[in-house]
PDB file of N, CA and C in Angstrom:
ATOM      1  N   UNK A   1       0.829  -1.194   0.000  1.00  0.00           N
ATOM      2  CA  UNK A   1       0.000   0.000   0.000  1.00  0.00           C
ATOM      3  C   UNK A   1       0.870   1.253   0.000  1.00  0.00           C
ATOM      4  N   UNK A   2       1.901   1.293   0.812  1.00  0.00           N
ATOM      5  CA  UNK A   2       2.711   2.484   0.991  1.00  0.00           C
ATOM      6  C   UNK A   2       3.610   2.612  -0.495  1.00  0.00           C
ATOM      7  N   UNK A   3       4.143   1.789  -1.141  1.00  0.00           N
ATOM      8  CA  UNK A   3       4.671   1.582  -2.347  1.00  0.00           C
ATOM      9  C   UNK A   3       3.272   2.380  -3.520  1.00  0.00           C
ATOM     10  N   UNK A   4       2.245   1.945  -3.283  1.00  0.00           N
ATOM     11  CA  UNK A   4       1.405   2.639  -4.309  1.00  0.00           C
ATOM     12  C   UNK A   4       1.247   4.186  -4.165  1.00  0.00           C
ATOM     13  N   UNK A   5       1.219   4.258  -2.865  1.00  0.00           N
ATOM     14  CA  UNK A   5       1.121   6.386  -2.286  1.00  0.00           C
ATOM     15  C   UNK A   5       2.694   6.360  -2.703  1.00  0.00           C
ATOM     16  N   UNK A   6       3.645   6.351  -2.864  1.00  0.00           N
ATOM     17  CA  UNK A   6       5.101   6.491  -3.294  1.00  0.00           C
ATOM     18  C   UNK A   6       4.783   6.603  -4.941  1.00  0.00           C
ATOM     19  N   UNK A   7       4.548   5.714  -5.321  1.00  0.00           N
ATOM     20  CA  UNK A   7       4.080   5.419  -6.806  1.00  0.00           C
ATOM     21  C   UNK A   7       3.174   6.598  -7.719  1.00  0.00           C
ATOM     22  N   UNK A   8       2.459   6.524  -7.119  1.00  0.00           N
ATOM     23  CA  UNK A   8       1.234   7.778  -7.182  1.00  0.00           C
ATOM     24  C   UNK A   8       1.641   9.541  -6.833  1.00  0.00           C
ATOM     25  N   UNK A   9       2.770   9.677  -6.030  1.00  0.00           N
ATOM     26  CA  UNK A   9       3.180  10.552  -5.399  1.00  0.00           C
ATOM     27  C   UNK A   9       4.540  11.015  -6.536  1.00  0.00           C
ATOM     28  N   UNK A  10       5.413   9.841  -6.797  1.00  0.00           N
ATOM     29  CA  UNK A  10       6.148  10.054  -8.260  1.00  0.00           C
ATOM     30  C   UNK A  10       5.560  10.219  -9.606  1.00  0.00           C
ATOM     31  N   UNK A  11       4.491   9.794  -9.795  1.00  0.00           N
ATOM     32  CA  UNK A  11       3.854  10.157 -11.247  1.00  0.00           C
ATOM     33  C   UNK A  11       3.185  11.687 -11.176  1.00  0.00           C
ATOM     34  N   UNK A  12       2.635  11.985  -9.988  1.00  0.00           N
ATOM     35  CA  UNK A  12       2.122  13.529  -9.726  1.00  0.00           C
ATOM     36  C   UNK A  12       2.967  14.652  -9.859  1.00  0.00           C
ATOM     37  N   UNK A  13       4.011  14.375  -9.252  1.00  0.00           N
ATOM     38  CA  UNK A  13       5.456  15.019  -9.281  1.00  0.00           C
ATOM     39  C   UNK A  13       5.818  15.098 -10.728  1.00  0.00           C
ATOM     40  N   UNK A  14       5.611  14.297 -11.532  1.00  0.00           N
ATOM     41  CA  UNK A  14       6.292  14.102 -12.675  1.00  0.00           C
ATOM     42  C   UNK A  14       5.339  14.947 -13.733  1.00  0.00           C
ATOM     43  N   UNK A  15       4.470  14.672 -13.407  1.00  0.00           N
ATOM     44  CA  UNK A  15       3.151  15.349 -14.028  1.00  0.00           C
ATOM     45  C   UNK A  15       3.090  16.883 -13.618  1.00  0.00           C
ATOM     46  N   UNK A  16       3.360  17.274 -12.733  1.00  0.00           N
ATOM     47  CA  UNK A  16       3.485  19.044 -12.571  1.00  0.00           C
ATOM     48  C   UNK A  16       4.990  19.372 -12.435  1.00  0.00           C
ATOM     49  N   UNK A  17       5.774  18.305 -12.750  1.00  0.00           N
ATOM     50  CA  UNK A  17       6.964  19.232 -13.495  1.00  0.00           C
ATOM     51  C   UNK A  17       7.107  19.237 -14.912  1.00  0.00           C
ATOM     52  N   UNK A  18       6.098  18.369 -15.783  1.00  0.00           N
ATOM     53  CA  UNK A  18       6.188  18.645 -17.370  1.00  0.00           C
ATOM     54  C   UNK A  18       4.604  19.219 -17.731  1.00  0.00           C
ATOM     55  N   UNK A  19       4.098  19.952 -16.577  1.00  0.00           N
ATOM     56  CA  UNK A  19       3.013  20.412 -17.221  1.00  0.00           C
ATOM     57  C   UNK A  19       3.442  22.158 -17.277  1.00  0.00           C
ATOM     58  N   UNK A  20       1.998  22.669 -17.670  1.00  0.00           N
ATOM     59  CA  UNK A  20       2.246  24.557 -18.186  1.00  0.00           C
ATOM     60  C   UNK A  20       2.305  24.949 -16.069  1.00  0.00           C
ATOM     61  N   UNK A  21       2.008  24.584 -15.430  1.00  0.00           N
ATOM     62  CA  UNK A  21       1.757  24.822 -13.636  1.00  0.00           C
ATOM     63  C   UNK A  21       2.929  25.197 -13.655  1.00  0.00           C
ATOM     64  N   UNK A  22       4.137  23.873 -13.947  1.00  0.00           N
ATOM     65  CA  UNK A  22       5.504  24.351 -13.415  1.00  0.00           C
ATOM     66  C   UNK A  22       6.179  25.563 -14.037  1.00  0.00           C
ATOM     67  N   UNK A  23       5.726  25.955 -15.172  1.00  0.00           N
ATOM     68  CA  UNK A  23       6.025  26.640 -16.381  1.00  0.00           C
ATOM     69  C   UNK A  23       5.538  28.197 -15.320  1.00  0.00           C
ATOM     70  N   UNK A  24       4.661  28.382 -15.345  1.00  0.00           N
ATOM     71  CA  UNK A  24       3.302  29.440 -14.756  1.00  0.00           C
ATOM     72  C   UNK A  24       4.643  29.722 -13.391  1.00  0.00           C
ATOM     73  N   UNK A  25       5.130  28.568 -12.640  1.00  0.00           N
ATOM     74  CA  UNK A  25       5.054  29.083 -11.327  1.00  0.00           C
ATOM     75  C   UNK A  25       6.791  29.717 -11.568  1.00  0.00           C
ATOM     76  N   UNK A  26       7.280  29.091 -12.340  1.00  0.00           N
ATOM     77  CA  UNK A  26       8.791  29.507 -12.614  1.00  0.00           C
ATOM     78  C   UNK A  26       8.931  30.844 -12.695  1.00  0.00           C
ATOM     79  N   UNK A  27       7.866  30.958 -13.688  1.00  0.00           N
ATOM     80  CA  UNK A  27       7.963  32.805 -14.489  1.00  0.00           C
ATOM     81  C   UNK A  27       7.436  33.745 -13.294  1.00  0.00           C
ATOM     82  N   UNK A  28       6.323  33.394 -12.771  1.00  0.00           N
ATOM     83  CA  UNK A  28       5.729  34.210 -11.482  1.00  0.00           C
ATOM     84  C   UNK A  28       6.901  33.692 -10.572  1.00  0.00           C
ATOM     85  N   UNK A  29       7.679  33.184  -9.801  1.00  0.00           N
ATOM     86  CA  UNK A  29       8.950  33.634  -9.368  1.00  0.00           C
ATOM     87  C   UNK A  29       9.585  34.340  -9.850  1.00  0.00           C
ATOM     88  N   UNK A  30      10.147  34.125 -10.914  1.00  0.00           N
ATOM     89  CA  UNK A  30      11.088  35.285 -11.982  1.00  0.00           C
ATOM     90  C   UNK A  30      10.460  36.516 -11.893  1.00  0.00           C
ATOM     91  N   UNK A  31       9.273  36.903 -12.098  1.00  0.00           N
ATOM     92  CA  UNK A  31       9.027  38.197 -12.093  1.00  0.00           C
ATOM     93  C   UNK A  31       9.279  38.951 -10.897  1.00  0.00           C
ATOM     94  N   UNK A  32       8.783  37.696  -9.731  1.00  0.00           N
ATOM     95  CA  UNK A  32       8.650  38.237  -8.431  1.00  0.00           C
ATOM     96  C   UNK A  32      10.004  38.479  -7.836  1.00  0.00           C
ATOM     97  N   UNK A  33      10.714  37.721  -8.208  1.00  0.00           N
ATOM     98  CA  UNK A  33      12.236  37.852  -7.736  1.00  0.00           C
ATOM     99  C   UNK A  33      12.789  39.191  -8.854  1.00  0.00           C
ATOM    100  N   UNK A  34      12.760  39.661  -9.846  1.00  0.00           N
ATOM    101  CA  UNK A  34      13.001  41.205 -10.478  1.00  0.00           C
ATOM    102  C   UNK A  34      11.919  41.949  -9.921  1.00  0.00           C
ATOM    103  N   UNK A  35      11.150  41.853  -9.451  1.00  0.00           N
ATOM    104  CA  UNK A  35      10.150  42.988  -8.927  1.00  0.00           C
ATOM    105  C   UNK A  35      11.014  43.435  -7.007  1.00  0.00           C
ATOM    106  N   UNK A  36      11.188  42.635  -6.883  1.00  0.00           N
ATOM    107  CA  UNK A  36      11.648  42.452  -5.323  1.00  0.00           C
ATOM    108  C   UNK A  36      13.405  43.023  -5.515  1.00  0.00           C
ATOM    109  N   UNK A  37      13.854  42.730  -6.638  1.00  0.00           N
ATOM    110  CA  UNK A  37      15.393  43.221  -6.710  1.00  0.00           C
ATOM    111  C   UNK A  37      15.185  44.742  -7.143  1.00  0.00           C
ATOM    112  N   UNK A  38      14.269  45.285  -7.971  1.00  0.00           N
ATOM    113  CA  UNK A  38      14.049  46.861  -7.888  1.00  0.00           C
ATOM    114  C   UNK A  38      13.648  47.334  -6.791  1.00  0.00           C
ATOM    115  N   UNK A  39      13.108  46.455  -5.824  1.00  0.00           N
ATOM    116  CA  UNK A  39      13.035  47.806  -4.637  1.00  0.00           C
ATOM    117  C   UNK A  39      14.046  48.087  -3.393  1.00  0.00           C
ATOM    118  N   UNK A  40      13.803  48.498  -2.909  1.00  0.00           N
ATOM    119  CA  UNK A  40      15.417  48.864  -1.647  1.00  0.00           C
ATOM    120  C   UNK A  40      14.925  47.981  -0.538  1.00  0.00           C
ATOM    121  N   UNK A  41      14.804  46.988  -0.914  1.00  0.00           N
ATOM    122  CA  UNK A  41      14.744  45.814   0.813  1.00  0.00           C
ATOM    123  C   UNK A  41      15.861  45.037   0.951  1.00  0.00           C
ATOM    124  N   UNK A  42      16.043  44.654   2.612  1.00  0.00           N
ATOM    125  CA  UNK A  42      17.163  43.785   3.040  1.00  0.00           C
ATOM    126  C   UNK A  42      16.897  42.651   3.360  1.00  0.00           C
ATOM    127  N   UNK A  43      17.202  41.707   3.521  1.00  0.00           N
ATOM    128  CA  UNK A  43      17.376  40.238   4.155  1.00  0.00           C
ATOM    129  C   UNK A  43      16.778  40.626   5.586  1.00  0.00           C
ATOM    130  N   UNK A  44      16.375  39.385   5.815  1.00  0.00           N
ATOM    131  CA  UNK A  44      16.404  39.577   7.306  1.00  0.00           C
ATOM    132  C   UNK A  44      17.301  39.275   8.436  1.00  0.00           C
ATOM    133  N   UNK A  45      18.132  38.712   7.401  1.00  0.00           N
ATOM    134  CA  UNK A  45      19.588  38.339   8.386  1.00  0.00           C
ATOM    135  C   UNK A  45      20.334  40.130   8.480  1.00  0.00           C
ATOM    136  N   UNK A  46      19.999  40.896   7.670  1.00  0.00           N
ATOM    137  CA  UNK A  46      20.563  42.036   7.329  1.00  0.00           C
ATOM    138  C   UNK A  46      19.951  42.670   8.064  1.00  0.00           C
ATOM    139  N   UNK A  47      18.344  42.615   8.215  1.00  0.00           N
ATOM    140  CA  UNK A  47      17.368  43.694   9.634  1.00  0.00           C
ATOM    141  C   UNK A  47      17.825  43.470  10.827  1.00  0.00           C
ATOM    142  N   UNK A  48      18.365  41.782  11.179  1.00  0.00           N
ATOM    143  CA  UNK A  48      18.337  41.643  12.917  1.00  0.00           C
ATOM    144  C   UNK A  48      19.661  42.111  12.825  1.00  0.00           C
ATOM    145  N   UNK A  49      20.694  42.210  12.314  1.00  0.00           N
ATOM    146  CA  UNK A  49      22.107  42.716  12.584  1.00  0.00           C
ATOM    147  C   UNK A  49      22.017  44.152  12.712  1.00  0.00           C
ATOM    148  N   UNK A  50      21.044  44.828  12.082  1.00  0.00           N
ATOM    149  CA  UNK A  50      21.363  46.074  12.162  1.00  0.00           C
ATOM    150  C   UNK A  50      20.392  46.783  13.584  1.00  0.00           C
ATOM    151  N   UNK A  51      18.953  45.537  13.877  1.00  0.00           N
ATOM    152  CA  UNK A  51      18.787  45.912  14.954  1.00  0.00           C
ATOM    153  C   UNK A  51      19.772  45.620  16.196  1.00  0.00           C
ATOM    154  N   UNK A  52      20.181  44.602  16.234  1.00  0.00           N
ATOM    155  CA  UNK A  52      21.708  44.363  17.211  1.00  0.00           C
ATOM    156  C   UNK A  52      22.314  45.835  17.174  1.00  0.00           C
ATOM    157  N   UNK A  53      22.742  45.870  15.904  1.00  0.00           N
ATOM    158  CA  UNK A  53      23.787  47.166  16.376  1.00  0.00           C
ATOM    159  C   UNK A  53      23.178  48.313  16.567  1.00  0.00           C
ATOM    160  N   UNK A  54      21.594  48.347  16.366  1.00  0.00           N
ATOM    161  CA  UNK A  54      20.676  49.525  17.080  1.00  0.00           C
ATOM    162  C   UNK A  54      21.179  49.742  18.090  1.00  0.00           C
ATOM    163  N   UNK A  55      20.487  48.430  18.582  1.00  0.00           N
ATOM    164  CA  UNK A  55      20.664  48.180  20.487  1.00  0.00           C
ATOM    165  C   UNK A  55      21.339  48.849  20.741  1.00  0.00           C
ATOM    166  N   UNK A  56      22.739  48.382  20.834  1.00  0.00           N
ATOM    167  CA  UNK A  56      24.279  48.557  20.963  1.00  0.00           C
ATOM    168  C   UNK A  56      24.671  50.370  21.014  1.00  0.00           C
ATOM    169  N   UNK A  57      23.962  50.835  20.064  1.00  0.00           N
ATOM    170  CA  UNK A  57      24.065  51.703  20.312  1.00  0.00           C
ATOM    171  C   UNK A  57      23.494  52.839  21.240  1.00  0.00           C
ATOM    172  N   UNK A  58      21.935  52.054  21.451  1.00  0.00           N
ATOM    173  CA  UNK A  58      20.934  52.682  21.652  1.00  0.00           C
ATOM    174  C   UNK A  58      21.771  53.039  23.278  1.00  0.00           C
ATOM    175  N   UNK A  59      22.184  51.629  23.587  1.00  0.00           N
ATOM    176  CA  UNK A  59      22.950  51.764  25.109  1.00  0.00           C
ATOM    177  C   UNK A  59      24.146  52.542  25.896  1.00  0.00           C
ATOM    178  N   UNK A  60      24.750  52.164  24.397  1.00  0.00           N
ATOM    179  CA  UNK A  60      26.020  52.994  24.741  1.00  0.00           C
ATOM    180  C   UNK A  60      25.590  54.739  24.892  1.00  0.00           C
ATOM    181  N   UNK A  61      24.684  55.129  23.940  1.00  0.00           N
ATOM    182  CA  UNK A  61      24.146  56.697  23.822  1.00  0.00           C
ATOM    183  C   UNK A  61      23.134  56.660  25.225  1.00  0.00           C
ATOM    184  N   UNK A  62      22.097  56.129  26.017  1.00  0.00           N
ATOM    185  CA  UNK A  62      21.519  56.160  27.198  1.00  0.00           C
ATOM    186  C   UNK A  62      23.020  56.143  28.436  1.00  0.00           C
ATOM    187  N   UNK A  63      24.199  54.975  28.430  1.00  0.00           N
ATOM    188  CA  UNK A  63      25.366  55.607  29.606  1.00  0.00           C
ATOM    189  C   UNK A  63      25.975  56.748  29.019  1.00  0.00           C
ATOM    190  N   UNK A  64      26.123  57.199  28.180  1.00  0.00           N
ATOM    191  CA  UNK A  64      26.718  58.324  27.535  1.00  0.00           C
ATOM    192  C   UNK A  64      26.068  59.606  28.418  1.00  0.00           C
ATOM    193  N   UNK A  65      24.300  59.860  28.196  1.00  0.00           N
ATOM    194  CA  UNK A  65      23.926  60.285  28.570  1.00  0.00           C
ATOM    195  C   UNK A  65      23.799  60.499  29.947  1.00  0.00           C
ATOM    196  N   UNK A  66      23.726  59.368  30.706  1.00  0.00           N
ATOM    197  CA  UNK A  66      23.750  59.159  31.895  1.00  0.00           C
ATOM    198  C   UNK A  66      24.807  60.153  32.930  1.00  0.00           C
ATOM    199  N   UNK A  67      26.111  60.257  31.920  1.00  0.00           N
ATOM    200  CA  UNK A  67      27.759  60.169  32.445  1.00  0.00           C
ATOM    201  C   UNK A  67      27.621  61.870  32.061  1.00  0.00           C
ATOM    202  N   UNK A  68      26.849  62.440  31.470  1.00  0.00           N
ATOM    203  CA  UNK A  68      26.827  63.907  31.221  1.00  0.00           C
ATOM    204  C   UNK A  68      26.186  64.533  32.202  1.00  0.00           C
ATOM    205  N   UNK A  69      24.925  63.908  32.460  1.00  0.00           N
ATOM    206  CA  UNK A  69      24.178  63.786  33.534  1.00  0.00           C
ATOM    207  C   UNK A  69      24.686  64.414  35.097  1.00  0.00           C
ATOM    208  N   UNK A  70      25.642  63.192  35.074  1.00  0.00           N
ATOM    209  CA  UNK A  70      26.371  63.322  36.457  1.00  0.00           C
ATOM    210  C   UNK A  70      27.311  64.365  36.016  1.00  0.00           C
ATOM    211  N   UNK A  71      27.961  64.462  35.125  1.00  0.00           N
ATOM    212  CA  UNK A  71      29.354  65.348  35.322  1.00  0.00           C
ATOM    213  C   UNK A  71      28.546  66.958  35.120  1.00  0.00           C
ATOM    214  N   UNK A  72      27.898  66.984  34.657  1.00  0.00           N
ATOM    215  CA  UNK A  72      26.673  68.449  34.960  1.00  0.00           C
ATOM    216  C   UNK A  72      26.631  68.890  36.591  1.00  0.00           C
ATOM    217  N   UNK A  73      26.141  67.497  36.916  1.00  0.00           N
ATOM    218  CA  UNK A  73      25.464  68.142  38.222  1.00  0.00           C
ATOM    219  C   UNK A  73      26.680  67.969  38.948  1.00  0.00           C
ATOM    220  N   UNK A  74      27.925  67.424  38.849  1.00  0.00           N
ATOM    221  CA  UNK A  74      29.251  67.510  39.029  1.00  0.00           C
ATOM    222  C   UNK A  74      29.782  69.068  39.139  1.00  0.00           C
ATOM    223  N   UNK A  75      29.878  69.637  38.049  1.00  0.00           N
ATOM    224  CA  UNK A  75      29.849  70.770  37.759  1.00  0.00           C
ATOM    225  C   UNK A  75      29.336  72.255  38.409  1.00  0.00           C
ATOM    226  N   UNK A  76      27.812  71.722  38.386  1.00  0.00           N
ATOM    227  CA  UNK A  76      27.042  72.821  39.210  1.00  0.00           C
ATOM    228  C   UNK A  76      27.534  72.669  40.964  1.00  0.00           C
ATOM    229  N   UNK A  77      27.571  72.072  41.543  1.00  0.00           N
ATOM    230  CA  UNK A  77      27.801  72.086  42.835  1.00  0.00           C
ATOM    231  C   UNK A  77      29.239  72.421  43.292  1.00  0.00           C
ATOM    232  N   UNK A  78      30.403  72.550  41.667  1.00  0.00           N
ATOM    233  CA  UNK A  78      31.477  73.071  42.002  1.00  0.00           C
ATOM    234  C   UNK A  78      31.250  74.518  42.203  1.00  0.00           C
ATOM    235  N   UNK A  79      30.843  74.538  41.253  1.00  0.00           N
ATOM    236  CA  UNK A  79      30.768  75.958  40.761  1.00  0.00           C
ATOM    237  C   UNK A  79      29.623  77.256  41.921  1.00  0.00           C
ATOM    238  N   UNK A  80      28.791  76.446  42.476  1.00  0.00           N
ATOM    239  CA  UNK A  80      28.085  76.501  43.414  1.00  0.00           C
ATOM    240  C   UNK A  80      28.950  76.965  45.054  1.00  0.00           C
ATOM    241  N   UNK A  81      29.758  76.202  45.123  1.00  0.00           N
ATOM    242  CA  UNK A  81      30.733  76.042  46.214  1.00  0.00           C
ATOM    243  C   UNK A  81      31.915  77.636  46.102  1.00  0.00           C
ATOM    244  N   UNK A  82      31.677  77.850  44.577  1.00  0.00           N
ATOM    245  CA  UNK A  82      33.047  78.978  44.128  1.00  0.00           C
ATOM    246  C   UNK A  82      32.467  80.784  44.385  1.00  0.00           C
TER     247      UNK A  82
END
């Protein structure tokens, strides 16, 4: 029985790769893949890296801020004292 769904499953296969379907779906990739290369999009391996180095930055610019923060009010209480 499993030999006939195998059997049946290779002639189907065989049958929509020499019919106009496989033909139809090739070209509607092709188009879709030149329609998709004219516009300005990235991978998504290319979005999460650049959100990583968002982050990365996002953090380093929040202690950055932080460290101005303090050396301000560093500042005022010298200057306060003078």
């Amino acid at each position: 029985m499993n030999n006939f769904f195998n059997d049946l499953q290779g002639k189907i296969n065989q049958a929509f790769e020499s019919s106009p379907a496989k033909d139809i779906e090739r070209n509607v990739k092709a188009i879709m893949t030149q329609g998709f290369s004219r516009l300005d999009l990235v991978t998504r391996e290319e979005f999460d890296i650049q959100a990583q180095v968002l982050a990365k930055t996002r953090a380093k610019l929040d202690a950055l801020e932080l460290r101005v923060a303090e050396l301000e009010a560093k500042l005022a209480v010298s200057e306060s004292k003078a």
